[in-house]
PDB file of N, CA and C in Angstrom:
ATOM      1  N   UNK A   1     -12.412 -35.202 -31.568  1.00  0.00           N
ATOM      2  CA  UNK A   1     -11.861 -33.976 -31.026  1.00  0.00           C
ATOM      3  C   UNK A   1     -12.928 -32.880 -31.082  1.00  0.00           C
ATOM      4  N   UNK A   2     -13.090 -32.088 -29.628  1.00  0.00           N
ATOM      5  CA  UNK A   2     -14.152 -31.349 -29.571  1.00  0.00           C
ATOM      6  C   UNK A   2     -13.630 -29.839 -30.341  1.00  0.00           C
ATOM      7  N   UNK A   3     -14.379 -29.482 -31.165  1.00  0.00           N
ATOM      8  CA  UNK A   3     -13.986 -28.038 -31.732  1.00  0.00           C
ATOM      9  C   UNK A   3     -14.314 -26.799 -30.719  1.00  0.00           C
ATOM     10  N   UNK A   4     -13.176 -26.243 -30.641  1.00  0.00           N
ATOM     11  CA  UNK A   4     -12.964 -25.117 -29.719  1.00  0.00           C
ATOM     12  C   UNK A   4     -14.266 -23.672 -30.059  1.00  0.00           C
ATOM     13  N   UNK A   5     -14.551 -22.970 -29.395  1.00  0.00           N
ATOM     14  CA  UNK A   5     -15.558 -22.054 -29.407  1.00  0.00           C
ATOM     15  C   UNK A   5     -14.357 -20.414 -30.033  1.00  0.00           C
ATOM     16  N   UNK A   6     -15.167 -19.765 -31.402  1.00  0.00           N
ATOM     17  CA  UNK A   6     -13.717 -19.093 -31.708  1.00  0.00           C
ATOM     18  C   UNK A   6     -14.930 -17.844 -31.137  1.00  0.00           C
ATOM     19  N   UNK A   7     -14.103 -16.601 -30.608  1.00  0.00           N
ATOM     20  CA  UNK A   7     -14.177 -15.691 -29.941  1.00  0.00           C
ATOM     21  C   UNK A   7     -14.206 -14.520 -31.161  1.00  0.00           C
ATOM     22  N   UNK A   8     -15.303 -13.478 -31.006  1.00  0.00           N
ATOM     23  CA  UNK A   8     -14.344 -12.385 -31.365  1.00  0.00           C
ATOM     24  C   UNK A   8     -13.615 -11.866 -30.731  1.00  0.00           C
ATOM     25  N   UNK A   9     -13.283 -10.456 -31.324  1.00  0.00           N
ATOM     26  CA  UNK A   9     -12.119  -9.556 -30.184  1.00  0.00           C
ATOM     27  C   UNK A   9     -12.576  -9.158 -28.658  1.00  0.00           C
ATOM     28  N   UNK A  10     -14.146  -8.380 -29.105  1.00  0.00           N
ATOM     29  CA  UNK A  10     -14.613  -8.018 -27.908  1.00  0.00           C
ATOM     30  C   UNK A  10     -15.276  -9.177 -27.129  1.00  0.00           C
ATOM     31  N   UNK A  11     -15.797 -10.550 -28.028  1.00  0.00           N
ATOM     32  CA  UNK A  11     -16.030 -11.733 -26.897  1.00  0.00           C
ATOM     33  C   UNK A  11     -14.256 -11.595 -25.865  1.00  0.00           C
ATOM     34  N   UNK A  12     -13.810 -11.915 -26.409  1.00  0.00           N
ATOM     35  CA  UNK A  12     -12.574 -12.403 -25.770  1.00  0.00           C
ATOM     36  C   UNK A  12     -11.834 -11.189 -24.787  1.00  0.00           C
ATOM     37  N   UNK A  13     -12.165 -10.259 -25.264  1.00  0.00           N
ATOM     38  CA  UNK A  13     -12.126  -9.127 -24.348  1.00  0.00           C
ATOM     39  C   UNK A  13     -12.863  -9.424 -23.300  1.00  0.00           C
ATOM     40  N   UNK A  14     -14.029  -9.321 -23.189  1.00  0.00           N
ATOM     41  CA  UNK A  14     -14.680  -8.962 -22.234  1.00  0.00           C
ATOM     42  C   UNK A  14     -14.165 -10.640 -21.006  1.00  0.00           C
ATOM     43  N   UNK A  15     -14.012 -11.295 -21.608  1.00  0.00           N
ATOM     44  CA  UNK A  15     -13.472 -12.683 -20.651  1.00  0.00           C
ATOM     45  C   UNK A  15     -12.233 -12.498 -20.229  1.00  0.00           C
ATOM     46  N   UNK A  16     -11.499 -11.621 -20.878  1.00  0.00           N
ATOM     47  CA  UNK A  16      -9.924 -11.992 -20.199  1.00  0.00           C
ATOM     48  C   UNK A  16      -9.291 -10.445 -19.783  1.00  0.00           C
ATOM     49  N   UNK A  17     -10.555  -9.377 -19.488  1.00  0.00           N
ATOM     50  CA  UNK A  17     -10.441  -8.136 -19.338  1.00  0.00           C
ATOM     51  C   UNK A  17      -9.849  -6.691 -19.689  1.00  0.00           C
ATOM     52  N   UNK A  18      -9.497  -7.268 -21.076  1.00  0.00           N
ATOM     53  CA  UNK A  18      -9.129  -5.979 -21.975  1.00  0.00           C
ATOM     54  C   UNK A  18     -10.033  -5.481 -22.984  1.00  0.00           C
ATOM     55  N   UNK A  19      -9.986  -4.273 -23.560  1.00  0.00           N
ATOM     56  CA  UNK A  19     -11.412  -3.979 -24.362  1.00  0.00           C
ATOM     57  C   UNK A  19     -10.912  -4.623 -25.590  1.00  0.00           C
ATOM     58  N   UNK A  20     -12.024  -4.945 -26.477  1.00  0.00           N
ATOM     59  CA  UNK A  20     -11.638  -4.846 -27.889  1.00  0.00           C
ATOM     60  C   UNK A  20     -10.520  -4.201 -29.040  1.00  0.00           C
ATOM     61  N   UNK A  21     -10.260  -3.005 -28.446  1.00  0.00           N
ATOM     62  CA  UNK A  21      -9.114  -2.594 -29.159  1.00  0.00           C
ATOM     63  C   UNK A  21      -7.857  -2.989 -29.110  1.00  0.00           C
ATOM     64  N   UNK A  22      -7.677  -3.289 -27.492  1.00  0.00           N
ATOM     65  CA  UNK A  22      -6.456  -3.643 -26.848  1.00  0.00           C
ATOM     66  C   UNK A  22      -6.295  -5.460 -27.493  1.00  0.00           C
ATOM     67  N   UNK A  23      -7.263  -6.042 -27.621  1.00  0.00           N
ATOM     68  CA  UNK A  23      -6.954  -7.331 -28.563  1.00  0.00           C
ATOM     69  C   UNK A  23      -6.865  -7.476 -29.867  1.00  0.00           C
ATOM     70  N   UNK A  24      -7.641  -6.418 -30.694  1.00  0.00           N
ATOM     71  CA  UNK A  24      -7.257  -6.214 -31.859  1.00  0.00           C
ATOM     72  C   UNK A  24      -5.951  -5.792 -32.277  1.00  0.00           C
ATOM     73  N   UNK A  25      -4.909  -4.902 -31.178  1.00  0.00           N
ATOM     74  CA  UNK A  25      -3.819  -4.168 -31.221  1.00  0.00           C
ATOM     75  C   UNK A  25      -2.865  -5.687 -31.469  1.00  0.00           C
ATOM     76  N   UNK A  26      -3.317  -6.444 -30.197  1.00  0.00           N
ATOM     77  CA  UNK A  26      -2.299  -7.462 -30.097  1.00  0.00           C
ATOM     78  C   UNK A  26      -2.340  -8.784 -31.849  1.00  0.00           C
ATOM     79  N   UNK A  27      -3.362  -8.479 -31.810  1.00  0.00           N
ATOM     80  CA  UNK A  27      -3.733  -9.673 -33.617  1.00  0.00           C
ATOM     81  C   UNK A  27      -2.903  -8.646 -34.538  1.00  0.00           C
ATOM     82  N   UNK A  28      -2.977  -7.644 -34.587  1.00  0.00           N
ATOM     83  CA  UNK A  28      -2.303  -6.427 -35.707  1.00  0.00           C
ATOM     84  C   UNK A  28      -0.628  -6.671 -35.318  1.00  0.00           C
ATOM     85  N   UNK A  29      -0.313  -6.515 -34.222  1.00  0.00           N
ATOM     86  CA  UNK A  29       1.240  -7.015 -33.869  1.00  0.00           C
ATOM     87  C   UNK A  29       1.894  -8.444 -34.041  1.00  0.00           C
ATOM     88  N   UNK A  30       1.122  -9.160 -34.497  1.00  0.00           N
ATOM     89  CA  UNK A  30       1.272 -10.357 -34.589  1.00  0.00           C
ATOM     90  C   UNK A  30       1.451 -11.345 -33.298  1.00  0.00           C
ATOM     91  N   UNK A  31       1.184 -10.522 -31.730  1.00  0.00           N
ATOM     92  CA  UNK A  31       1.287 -11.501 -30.832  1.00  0.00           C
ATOM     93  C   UNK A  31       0.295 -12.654 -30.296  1.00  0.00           C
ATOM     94  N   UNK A  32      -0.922 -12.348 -31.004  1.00  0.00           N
ATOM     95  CA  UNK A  32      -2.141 -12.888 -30.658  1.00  0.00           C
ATOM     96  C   UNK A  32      -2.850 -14.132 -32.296  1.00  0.00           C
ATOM     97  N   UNK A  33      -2.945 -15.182 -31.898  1.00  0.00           N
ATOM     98  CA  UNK A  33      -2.836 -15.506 -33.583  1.00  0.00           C
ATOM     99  C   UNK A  33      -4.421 -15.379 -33.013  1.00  0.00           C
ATOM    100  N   UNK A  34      -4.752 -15.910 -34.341  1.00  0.00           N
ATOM    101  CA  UNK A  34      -6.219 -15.700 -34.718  1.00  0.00           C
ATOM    102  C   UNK A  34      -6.618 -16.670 -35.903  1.00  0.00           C
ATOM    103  N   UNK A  35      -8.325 -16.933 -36.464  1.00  0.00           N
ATOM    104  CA  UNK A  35      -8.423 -17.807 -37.314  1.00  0.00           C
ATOM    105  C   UNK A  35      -8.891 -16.026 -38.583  1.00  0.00           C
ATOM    106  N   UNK A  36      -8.743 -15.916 -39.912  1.00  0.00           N
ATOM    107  CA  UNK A  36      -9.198 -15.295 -40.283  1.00  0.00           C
ATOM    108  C   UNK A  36      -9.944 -16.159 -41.360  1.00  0.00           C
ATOM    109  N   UNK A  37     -11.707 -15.360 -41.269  1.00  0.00           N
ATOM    110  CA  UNK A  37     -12.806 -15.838 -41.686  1.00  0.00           C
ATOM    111  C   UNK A  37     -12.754 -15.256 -43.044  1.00  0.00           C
ATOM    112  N   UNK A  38     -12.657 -14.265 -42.694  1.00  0.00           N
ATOM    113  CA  UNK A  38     -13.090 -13.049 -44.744  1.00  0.00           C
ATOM    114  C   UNK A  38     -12.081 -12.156 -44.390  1.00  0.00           C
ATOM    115  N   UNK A  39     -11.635 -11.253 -45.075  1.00  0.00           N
ATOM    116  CA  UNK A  39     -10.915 -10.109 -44.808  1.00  0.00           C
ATOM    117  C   UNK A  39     -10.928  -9.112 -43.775  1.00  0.00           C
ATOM    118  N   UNK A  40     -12.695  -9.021 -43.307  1.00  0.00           N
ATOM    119  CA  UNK A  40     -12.725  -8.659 -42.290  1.00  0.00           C
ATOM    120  C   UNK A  40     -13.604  -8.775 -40.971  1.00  0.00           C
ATOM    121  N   UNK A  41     -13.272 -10.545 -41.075  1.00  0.00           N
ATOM    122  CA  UNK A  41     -13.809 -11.085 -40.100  1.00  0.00           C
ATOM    123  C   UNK A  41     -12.843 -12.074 -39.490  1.00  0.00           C
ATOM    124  N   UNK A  42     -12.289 -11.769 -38.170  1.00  0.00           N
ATOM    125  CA  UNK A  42     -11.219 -12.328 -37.373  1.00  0.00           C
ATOM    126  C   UNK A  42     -11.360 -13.145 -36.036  1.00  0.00           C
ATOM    127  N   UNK A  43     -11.209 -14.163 -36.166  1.00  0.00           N
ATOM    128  CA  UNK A  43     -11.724 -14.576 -34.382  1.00  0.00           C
ATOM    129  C   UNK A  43     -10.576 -15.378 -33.890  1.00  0.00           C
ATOM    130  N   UNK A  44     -11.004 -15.597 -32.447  1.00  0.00           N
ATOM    131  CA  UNK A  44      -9.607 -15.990 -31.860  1.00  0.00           C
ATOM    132  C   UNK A  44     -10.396 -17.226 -30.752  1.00  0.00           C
ATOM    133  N   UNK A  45      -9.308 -17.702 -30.193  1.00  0.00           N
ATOM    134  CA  UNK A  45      -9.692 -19.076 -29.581  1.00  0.00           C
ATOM    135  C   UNK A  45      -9.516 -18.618 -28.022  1.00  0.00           C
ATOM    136  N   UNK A  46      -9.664 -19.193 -27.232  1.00  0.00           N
ATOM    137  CA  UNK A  46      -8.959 -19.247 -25.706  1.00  0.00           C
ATOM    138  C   UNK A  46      -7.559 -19.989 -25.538  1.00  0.00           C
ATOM    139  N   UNK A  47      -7.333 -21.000 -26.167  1.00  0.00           N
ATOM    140  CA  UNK A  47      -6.056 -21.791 -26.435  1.00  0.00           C
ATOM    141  C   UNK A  47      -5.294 -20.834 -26.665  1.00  0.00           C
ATOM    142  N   UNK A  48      -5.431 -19.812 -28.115  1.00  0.00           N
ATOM    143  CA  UNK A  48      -4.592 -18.905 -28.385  1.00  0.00           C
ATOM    144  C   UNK A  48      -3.844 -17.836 -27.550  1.00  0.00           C
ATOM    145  N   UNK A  49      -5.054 -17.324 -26.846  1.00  0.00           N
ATOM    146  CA  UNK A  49      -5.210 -16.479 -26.067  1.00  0.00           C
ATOM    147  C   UNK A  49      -3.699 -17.209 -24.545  1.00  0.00           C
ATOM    148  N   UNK A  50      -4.622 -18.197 -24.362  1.00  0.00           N
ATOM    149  CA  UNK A  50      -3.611 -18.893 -23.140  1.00  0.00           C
ATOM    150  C   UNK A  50      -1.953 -19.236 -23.660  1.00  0.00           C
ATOM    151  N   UNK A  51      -1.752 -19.532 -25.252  1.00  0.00           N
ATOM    152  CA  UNK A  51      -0.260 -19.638 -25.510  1.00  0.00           C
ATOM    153  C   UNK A  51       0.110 -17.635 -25.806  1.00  0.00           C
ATOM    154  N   UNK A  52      -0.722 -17.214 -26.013  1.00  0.00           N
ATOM    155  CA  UNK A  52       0.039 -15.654 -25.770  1.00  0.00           C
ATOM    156  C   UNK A  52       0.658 -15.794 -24.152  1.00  0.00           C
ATOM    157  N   UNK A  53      -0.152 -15.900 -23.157  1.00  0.00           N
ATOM    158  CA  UNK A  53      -0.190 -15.468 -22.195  1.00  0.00           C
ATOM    159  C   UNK A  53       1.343 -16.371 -21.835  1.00  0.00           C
ATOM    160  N   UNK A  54       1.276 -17.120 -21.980  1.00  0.00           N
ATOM    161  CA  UNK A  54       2.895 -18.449 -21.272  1.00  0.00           C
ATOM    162  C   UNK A  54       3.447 -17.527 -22.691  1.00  0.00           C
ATOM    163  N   UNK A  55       3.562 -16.866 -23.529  1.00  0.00           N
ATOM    164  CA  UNK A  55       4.826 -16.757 -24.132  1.00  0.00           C
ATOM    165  C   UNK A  55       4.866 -15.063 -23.789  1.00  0.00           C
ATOM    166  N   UNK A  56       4.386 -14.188 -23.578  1.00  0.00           N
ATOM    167  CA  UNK A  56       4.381 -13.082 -23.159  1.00  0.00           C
ATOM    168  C   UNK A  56       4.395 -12.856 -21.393  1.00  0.00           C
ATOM    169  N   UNK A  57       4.276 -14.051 -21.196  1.00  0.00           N
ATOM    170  CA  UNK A  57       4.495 -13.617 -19.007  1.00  0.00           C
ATOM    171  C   UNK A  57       5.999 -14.115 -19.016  1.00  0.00           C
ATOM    172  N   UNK A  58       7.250 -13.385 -18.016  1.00  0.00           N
ATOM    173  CA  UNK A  58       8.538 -13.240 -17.823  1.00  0.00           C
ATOM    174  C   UNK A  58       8.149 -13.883 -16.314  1.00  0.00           C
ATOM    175  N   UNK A  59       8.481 -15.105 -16.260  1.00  0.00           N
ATOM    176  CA  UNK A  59       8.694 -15.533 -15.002  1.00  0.00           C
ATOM    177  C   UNK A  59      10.004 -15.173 -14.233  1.00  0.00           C
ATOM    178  N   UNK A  60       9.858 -14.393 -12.981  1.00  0.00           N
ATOM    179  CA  UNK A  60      11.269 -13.933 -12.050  1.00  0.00           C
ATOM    180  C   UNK A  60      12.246 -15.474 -11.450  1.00  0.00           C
ATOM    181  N   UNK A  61      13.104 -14.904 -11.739  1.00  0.00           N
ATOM    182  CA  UNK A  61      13.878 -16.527 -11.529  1.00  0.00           C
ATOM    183  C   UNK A  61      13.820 -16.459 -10.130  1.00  0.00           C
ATOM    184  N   UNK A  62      14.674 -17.572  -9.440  1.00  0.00           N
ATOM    185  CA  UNK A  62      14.639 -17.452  -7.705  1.00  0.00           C
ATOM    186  C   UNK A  62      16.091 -16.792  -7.480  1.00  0.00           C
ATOM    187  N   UNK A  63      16.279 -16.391  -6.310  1.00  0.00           N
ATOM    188  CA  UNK A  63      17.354 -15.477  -6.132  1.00  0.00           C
ATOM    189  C   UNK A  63      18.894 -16.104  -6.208  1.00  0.00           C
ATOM    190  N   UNK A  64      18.467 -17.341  -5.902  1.00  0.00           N
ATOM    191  CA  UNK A  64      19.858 -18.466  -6.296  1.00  0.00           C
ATOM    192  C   UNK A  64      20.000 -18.764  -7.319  1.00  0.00           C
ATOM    193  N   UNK A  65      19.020 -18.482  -8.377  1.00  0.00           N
ATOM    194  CA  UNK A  65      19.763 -18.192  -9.562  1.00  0.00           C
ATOM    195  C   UNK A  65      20.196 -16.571 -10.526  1.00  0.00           C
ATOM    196  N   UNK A  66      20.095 -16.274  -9.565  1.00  0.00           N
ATOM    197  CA  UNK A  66      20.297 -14.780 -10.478  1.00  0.00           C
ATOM    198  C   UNK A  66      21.941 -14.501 -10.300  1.00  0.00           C
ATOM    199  N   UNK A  67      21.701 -13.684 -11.700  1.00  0.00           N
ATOM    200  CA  UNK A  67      23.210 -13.700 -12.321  1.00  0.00           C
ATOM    201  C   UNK A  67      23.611 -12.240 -11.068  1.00  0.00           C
ATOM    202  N   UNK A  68      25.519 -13.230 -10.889  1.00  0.00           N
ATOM    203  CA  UNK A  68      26.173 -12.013  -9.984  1.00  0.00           C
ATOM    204  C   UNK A  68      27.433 -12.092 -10.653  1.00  0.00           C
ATOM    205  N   UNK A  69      27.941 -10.383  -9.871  1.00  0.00           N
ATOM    206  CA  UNK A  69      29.454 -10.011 -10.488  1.00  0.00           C
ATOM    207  C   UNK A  69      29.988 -10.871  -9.385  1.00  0.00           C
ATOM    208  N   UNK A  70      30.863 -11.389 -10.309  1.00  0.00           N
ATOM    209  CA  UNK A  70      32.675 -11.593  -9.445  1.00  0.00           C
ATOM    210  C   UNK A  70      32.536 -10.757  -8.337  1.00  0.00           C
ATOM    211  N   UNK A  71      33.090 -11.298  -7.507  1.00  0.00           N
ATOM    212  CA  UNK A  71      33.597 -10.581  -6.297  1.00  0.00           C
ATOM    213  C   UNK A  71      35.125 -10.198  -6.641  1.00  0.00           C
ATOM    214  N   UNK A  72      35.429  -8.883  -5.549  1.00  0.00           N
ATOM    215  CA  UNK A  72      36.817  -8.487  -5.863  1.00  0.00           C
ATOM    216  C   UNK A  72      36.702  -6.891  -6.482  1.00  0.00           C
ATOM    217  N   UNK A  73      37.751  -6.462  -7.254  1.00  0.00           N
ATOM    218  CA  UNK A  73      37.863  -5.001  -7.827  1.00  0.00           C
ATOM    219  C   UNK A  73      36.424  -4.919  -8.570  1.00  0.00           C
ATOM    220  N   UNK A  74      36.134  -3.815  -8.365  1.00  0.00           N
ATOM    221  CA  UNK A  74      34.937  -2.664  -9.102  1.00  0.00           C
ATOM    222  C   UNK A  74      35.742  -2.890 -10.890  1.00  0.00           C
ATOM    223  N   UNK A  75      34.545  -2.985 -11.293  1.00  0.00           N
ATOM    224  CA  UNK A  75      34.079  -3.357 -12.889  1.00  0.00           C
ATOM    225  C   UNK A  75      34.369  -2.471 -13.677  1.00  0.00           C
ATOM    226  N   UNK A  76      35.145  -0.718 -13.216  1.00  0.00           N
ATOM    227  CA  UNK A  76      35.193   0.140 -14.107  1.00  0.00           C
ATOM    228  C   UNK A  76      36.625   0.268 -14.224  1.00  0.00           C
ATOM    229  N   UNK A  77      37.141   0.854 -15.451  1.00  0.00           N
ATOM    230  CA  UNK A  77      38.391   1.235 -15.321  1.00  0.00           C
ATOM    231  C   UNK A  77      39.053   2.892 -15.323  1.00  0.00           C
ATOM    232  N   UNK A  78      39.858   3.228 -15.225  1.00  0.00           N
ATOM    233  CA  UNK A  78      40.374   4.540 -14.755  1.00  0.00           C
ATOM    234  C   UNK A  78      40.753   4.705 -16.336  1.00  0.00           C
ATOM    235  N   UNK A  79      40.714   5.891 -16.879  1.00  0.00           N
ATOM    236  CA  UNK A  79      41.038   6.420 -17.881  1.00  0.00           C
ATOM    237  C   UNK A  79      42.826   6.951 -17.986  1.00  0.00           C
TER     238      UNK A  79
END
């Protein structure tokens, strides 16, 4: 098994077009994992990077499935 190439923030920035901070933000939120080296040395993979991306992108469903009201009387009631 070939060992993956680990990134820093701003490597990985500059490849997937956010600056360094904006990937450090996401490792501090916990959405971005990372390998941690020393306390303050952090790097990240492309794998990682690509399971953020499929768990943070909202795919739009197709229109035959989107949720509808009942047909018939309006949904509110009169006081």
């Amino acid at each position: 098994m070939a060992q993956e190439k680990l990134l820093s923030p701003k490597e990985l920035g500059d490849l997937v077009g956010l600056s360094a901070a904006q990937v450090r933000a996401l490792m501090n939120d916990g959405r971005l994992e990372f390998v941690e080296i020393s306390a303050k040395t952090k790097l990240l993979t492309m794998s990682g990077w690509e399971r953020f991306q499929k768990n943070a992108t909202r795919v739009k469903r197709p229109e035959d499935d989107q949720p509808r009201l009942p047909l018939g009387d309006p949904q509110h009631h009169s006081l």
